[in-house]
N, C-alpha and C. Protein backbone atom coordinates (compact mmCIF):
# COMPACT_ATOMS: atom_id res chain seq x y z
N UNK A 1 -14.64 -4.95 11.03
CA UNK A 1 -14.40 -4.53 9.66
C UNK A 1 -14.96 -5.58 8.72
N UNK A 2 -15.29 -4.96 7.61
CA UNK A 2 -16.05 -6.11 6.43
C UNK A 2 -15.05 -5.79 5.23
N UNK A 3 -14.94 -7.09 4.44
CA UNK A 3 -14.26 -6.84 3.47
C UNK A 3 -14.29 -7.82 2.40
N UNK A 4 -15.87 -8.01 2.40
CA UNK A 4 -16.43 -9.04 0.98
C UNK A 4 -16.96 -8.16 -0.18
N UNK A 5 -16.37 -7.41 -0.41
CA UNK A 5 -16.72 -6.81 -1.98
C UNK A 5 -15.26 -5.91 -2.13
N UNK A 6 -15.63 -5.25 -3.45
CA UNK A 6 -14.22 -4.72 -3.89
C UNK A 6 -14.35 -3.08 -3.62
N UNK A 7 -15.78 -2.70 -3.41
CA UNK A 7 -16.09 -1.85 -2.53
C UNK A 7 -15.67 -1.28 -1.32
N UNK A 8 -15.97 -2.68 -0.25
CA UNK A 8 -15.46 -2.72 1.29
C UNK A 8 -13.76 -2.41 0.76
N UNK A 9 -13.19 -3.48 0.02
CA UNK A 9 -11.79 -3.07 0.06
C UNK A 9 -11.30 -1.34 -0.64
N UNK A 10 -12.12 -0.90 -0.92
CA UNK A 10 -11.99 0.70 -1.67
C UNK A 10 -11.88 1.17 -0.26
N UNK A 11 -13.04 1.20 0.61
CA UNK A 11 -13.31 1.89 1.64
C UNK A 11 -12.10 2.16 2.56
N UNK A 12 -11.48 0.50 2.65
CA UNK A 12 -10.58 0.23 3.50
C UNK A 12 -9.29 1.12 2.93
N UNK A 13 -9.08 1.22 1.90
CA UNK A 13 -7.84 2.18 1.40
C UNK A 13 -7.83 3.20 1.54
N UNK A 14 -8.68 4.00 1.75
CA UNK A 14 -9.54 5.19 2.08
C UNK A 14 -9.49 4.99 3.54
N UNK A 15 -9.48 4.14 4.43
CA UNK A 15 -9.70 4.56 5.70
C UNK A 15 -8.06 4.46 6.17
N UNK A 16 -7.43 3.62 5.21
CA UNK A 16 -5.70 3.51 5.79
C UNK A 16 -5.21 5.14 5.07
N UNK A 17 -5.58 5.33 4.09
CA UNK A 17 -4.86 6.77 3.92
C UNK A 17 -5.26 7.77 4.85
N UNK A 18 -6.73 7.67 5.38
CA UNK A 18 -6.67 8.77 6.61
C UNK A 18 -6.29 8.50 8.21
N UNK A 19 -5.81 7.60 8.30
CA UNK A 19 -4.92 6.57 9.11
C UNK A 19 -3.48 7.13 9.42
N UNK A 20 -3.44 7.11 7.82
CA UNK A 20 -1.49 7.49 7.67
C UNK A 20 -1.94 9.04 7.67
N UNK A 21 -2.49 9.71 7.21
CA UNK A 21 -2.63 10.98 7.20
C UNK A 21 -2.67 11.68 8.41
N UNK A 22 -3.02 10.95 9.63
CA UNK A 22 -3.31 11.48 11.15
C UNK A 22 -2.20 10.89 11.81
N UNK A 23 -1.48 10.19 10.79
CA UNK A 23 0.24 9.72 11.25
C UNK A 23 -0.26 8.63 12.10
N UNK A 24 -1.69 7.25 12.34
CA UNK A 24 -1.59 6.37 13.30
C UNK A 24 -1.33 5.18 12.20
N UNK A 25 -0.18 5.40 12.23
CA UNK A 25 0.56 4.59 11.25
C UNK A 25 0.33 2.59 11.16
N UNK A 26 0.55 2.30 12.60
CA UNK A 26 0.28 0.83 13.12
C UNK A 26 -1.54 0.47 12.65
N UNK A 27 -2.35 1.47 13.44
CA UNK A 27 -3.93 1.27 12.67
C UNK A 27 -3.75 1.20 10.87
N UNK A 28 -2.99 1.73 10.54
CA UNK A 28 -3.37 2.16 9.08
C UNK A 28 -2.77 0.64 8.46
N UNK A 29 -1.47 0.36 9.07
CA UNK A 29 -1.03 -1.39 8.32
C UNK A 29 -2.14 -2.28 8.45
N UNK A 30 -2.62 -1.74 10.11
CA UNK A 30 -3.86 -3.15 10.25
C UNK A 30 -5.04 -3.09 9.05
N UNK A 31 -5.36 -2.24 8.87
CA UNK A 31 -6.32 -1.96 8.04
C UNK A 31 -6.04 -2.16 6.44
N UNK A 32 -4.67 -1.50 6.06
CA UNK A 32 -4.61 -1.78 4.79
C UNK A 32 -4.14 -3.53 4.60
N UNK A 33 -3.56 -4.24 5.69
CA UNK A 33 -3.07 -5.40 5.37
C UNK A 33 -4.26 -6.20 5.74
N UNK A 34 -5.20 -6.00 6.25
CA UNK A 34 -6.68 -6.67 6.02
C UNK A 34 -6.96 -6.50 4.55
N UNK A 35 -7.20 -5.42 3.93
CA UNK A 35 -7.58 -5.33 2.84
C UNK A 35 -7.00 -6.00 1.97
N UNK A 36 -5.68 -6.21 2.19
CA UNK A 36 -5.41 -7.70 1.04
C UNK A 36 -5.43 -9.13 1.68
N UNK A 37 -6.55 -9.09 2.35
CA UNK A 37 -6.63 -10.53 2.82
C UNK A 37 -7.46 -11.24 1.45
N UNK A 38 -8.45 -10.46 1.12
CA UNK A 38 -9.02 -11.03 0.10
C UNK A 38 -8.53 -10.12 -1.30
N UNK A 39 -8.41 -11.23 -1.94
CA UNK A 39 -7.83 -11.04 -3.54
C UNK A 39 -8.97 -11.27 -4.24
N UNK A 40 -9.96 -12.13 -4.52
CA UNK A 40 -10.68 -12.76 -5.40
C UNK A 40 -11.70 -11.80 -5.44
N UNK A 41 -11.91 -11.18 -7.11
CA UNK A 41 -12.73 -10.27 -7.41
C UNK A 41 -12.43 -8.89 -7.20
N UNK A 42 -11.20 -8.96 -7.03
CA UNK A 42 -10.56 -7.38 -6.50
C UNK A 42 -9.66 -7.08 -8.19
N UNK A 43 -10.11 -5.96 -8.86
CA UNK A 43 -9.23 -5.31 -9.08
C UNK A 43 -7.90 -5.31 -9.06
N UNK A 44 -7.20 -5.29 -10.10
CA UNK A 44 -5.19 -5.32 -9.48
C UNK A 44 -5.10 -3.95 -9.88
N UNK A 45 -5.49 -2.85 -9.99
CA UNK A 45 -5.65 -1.50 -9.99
C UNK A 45 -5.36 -1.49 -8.34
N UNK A 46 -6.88 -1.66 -8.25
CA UNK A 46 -7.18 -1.71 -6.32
C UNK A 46 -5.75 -2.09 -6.07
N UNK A 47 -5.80 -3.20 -5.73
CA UNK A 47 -4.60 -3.99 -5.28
C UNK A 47 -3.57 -3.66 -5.15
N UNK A 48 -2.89 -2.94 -6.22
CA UNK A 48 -2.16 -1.99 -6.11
C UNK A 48 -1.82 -0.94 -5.58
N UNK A 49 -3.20 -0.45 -5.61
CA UNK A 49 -2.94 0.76 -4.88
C UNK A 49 -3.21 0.49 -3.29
N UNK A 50 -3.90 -0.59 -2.66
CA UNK A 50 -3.81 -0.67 -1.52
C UNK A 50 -2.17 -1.36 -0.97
N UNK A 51 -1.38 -2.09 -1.81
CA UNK A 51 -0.02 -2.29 -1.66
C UNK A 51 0.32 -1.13 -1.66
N UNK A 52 0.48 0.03 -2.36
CA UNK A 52 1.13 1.44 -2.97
C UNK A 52 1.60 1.68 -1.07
N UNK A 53 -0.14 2.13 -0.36
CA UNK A 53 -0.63 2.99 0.37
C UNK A 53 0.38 2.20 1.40
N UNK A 54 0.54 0.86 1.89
CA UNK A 54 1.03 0.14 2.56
C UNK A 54 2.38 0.39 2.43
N UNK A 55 2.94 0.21 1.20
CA UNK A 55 4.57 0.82 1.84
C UNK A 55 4.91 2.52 1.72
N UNK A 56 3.78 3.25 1.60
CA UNK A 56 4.24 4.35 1.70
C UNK A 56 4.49 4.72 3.79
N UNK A 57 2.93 3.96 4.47
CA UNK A 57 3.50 3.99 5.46
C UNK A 57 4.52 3.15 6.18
N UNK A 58 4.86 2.28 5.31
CA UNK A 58 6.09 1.72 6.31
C UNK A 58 6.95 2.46 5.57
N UNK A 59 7.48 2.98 4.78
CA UNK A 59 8.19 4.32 4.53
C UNK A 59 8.36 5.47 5.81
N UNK A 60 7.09 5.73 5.86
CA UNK A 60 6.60 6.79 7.26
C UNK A 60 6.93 6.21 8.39
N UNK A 61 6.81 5.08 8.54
CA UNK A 61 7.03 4.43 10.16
C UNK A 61 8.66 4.43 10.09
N UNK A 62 9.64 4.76 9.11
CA UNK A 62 10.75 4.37 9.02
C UNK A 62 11.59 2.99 8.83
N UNK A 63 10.94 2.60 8.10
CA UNK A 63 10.75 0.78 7.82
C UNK A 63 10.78 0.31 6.33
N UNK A 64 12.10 1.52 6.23
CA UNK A 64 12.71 1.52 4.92
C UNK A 64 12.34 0.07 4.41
N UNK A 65 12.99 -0.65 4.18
CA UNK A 65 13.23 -2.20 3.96
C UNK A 65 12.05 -2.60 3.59
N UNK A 66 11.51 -2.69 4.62
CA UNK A 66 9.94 -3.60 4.27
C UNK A 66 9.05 -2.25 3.35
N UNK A 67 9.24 -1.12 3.44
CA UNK A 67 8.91 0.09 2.21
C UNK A 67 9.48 -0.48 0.98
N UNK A 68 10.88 -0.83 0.99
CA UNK A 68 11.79 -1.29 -0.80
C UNK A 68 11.28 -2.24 -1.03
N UNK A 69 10.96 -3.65 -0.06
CA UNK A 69 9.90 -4.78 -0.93
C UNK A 69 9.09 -4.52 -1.51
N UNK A 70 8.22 -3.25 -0.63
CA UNK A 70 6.42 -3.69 -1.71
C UNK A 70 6.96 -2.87 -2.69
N UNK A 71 7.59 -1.69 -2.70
CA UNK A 71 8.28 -0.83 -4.08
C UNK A 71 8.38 -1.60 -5.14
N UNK A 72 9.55 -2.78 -4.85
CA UNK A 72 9.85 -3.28 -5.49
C UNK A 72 8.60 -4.53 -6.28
N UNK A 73 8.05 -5.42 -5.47
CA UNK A 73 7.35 -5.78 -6.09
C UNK A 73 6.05 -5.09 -7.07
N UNK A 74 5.42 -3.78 -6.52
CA UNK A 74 5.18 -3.27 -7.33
C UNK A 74 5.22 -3.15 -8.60
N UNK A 75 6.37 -2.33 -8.37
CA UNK A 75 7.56 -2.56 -9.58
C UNK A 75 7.52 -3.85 -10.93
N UNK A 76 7.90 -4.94 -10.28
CA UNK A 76 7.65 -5.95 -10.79
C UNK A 76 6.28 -6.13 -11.25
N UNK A 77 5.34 -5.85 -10.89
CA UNK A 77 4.24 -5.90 -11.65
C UNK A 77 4.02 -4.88 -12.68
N UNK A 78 4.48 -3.64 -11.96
CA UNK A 78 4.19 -2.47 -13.19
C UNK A 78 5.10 -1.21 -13.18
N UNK A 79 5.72 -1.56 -13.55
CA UNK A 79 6.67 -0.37 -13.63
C UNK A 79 6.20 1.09 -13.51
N UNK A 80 5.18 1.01 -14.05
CA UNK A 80 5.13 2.45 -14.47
C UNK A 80 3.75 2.94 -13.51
N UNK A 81 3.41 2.34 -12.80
CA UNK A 81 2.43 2.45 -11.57
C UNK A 81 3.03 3.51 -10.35
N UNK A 82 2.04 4.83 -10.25
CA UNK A 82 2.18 6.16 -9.50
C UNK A 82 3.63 6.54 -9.80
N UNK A 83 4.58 6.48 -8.46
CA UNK A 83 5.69 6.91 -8.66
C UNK A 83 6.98 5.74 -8.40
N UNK A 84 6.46 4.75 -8.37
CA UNK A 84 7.13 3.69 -7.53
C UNK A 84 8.50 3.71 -8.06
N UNK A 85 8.85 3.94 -9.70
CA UNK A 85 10.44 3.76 -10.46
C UNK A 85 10.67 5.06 -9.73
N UNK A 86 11.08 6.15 -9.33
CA UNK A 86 10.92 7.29 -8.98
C UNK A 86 11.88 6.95 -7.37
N UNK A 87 10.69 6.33 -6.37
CA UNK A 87 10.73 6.14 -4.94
C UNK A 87 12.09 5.44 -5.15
N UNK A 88 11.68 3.88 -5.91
CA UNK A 88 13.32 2.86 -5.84
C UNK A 88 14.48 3.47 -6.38
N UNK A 89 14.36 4.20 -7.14
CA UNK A 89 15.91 5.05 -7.76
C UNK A 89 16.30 6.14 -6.32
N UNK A 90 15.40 6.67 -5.49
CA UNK A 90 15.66 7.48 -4.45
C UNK A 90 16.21 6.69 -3.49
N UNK A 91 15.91 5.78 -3.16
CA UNK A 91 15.90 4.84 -1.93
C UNK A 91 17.66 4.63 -2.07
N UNK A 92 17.74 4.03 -3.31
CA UNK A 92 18.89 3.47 -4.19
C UNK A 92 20.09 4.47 -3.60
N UNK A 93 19.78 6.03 -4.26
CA UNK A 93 20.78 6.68 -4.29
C UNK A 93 21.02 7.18 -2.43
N UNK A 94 20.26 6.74 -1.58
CA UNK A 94 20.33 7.82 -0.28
C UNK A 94 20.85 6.59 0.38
């Protein structure tokens, strides 16, 4: 895998959502948690959304917990980013 442009890291978010989409949930962390190996010159859009994609499948893997961190930090960066206030008020109430 390559992941020196902000490109390669697009790709890589794109290859973890069809990852999680075919449910190979473990490939899809490896891949999206490569993609934040590098920060510098990336987008915090990107960034975000490759965090987003990352706890939606540990959501899916059933890995609540480590799903409510990245929520939460999310969160902490942007509240109002996809559905994340939404997910933590659900999590909250169940």
């Amino acid at each position: 895998m390559l992941n020196s442009s902000a490109m390669h890291t697009a790709a890589l978010l794109y290859r973890g959502r069809a990852l999680r989409g075919l449910a190979v949930f473990t490939g899809a962390i490896d891949v999206l948690s490569f993609a934040l190996t590098r920060r510098k010159d990336r987008g915090e859009e990107l960034l975000r959304s490759v965090r987003y994609e990352r706890a939606l499948v540990f959501d899916e893997m059933g890995q609540k917990r480590r799903a409510r961190a990245e929520f939460e930090r999310l969160y902490a960066e942007d509240p109002k980013f996809a559905d994340v206030q939404a997910r933590l008020a659900a999590s909250t109430s169940a």
